[in-house]
C-alpha atoms as a PDB file:
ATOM      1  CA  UNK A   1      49.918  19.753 -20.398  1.00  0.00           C
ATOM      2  CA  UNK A   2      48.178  16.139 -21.089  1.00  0.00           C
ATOM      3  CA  UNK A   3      49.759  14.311 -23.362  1.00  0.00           C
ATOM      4  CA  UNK A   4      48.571  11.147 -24.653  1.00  0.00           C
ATOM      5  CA  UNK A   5      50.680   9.103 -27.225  1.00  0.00           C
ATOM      6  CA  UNK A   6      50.122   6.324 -29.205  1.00  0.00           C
ATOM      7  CA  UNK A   7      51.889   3.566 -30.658  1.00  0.00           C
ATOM      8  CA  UNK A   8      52.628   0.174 -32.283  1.00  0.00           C
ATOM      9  CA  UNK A   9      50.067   0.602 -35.112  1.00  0.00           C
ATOM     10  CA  UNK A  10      51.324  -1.497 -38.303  1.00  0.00           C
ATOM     11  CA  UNK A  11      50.366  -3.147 -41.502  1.00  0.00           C
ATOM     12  CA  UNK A  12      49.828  -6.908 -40.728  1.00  0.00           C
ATOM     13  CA  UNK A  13      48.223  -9.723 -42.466  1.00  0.00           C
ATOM     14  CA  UNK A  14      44.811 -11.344 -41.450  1.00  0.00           C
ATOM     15  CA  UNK A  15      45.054 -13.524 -38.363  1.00  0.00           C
ATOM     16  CA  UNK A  16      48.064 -11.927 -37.144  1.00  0.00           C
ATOM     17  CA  UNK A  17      48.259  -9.734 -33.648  1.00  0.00           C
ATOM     18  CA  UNK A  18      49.653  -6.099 -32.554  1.00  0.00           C
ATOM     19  CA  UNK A  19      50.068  -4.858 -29.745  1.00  0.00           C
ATOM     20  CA  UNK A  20      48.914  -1.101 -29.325  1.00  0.00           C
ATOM     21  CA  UNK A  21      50.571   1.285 -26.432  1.00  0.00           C
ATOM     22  CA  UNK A  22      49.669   4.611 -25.133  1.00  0.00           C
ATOM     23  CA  UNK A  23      51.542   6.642 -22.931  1.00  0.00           C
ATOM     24  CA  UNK A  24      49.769   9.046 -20.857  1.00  0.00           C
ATOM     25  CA  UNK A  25      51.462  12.483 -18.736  1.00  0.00           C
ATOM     26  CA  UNK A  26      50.297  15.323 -17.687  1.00  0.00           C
ATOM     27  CA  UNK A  27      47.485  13.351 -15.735  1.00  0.00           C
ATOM     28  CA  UNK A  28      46.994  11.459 -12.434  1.00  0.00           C
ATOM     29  CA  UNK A  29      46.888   8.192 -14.332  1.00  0.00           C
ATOM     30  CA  UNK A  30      45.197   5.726 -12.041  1.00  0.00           C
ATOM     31  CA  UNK A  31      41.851   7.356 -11.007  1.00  0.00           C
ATOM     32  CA  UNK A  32      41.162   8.069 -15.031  1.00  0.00           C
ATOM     33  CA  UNK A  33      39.310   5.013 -16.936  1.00  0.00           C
ATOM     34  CA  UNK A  34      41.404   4.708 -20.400  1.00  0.00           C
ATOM     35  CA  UNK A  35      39.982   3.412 -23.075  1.00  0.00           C
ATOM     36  CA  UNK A  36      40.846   2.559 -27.151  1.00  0.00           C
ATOM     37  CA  UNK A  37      38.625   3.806 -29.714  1.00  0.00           C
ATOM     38  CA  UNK A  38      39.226   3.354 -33.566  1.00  0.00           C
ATOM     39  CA  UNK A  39      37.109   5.307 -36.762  1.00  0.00           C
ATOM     40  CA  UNK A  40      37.890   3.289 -40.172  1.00  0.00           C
ATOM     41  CA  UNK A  41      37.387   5.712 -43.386  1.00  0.00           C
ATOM     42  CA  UNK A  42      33.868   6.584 -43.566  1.00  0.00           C
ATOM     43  CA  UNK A  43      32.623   5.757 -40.468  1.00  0.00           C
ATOM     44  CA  UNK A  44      32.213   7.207 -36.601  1.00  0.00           C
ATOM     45  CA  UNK A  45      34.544   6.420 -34.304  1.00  0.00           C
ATOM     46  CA  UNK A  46      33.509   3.683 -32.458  1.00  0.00           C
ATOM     47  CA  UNK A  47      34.250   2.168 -28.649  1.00  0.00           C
ATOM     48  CA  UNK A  48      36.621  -0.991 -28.864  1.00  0.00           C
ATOM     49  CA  UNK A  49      37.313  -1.062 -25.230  1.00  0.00           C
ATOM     50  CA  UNK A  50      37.599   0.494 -21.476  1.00  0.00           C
ATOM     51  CA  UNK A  51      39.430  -0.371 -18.621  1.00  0.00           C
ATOM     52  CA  UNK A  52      37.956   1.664 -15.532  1.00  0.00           C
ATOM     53  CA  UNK A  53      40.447   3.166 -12.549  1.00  0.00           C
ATOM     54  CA  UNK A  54      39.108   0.066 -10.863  1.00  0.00           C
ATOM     55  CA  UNK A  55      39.704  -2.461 -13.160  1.00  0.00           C
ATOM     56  CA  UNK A  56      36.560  -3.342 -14.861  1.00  0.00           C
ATOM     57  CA  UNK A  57      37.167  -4.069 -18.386  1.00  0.00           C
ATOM     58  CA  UNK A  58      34.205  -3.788 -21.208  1.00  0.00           C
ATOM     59  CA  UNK A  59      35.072  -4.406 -24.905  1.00  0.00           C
ATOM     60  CA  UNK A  60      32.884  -4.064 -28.317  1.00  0.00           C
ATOM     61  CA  UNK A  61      31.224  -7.492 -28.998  1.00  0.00           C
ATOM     62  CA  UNK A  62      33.250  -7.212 -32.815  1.00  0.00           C
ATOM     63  CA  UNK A  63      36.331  -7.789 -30.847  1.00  0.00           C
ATOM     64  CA  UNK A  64      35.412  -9.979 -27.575  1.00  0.00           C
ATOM     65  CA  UNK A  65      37.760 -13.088 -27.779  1.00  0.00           C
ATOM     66  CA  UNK A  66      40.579 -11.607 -29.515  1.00  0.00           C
ATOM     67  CA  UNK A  67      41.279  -8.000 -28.189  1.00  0.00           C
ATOM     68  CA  UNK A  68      42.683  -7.501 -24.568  1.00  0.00           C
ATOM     69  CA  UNK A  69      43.056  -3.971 -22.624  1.00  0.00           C
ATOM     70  CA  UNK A  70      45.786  -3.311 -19.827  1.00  0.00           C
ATOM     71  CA  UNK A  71      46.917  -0.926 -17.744  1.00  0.00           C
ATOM     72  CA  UNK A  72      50.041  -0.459 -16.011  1.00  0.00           C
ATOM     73  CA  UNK A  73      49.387   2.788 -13.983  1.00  0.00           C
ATOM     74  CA  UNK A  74      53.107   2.605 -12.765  1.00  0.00           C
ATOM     75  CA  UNK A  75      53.928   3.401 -16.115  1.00  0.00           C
ATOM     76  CA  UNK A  76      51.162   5.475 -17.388  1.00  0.00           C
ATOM     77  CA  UNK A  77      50.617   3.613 -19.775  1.00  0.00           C
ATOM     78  CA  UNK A  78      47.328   1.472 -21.449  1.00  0.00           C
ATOM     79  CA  UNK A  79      47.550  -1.252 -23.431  1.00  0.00           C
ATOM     80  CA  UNK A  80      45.624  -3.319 -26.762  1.00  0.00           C
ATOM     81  CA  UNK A  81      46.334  -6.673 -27.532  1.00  0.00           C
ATOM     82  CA  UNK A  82      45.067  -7.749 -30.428  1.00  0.00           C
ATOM     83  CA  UNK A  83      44.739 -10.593 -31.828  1.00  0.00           C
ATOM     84  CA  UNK A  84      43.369 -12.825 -34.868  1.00  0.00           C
ATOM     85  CA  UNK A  85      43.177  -9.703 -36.656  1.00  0.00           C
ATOM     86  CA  UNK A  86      40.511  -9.251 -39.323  1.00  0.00           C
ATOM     87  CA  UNK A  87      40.824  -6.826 -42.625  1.00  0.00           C
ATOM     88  CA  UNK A  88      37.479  -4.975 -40.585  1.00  0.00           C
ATOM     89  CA  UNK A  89      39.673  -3.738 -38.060  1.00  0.00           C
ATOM     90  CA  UNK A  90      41.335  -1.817 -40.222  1.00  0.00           C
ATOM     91  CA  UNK A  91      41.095   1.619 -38.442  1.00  0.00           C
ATOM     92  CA  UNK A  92      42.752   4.493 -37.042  1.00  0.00           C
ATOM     93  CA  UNK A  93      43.242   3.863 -33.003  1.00  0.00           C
ATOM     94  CA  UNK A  94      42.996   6.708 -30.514  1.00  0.00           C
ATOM     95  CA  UNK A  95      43.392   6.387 -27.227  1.00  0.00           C
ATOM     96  CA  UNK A  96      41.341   7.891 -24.678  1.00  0.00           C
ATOM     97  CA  UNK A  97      41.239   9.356 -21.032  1.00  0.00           C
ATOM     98  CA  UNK A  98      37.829  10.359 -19.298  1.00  0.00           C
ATOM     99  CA  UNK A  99      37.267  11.156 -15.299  1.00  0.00           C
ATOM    100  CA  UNK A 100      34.354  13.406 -15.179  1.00  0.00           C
ATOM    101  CA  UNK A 101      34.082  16.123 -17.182  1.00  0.00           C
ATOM    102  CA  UNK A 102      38.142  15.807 -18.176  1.00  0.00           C
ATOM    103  CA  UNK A 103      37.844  13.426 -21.737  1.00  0.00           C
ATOM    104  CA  UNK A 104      41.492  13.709 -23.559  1.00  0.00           C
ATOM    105  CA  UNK A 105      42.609  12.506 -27.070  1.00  0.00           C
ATOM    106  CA  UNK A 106      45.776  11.103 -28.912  1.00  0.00           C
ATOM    107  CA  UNK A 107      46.641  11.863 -32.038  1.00  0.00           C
ATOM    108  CA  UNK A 108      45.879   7.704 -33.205  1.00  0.00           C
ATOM    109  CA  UNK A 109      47.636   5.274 -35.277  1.00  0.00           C
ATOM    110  CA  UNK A 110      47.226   3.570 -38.106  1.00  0.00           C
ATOM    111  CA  UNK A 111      46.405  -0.456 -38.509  1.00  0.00           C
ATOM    112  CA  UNK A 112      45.620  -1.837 -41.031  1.00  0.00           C
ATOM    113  CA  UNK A 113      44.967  -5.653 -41.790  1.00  0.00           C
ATOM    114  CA  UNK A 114      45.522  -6.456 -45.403  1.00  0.00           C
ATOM    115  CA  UNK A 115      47.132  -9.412 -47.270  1.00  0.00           C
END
């Protein structure tokens, strides 16, 4: 059974940073590219970055410059570091595994960026 579980989502003011965790089973971690999505209220769900089995790292031009994505595959586990944090990225974030046609979901957590 794939599990994929999120965490670390908070309530933090503008210009402050989280750090968002997911921790993956059930899969062969390392040959899947992980990747963060969020969907704010009333709006799709929207790409804010990959990380590819091989490394290669792509990220939504909203968050280039503050946003990192890791991986640690001998942990399982993907990582977003975020920084600068705006009230816009105020979202749910779900974390995401694809390798061909395999394309698993968490269940997403909350940020929110609010004075």
């Amino acid at each position: 059974q794939v599990q994929l579980v999120e965490s670390g989502g908070a309530l933090v003011q503008p210009g402050g940073s989280l750090r968002l965790s997911c921790a993956a089973s059930g899969i062969s971690f390392s040959v899947y590219h992980m990747g963060w999505y969020r969907q704010a209220p009333g709006k799709q769900r929207e790409l804010v970055a990959n990380v590819f089995s091989g490394g290669t790292r792509n990220y939504a031009d909203s968050v280039k410059g503050r946003f990192t994505i890791s991986r640690d595959n001998a942990k399982s586990t993907v990582y977003l570091e975020m920084n600068s944090l705006k009230v816009e990225d105020t979202a749910v974030y779900y974390c995401n595994a694809k390798l061909r046609w395999d394309d698993y979901w968490g269940q997403g957590t909350q940020v929110t960026v609010s004075s």
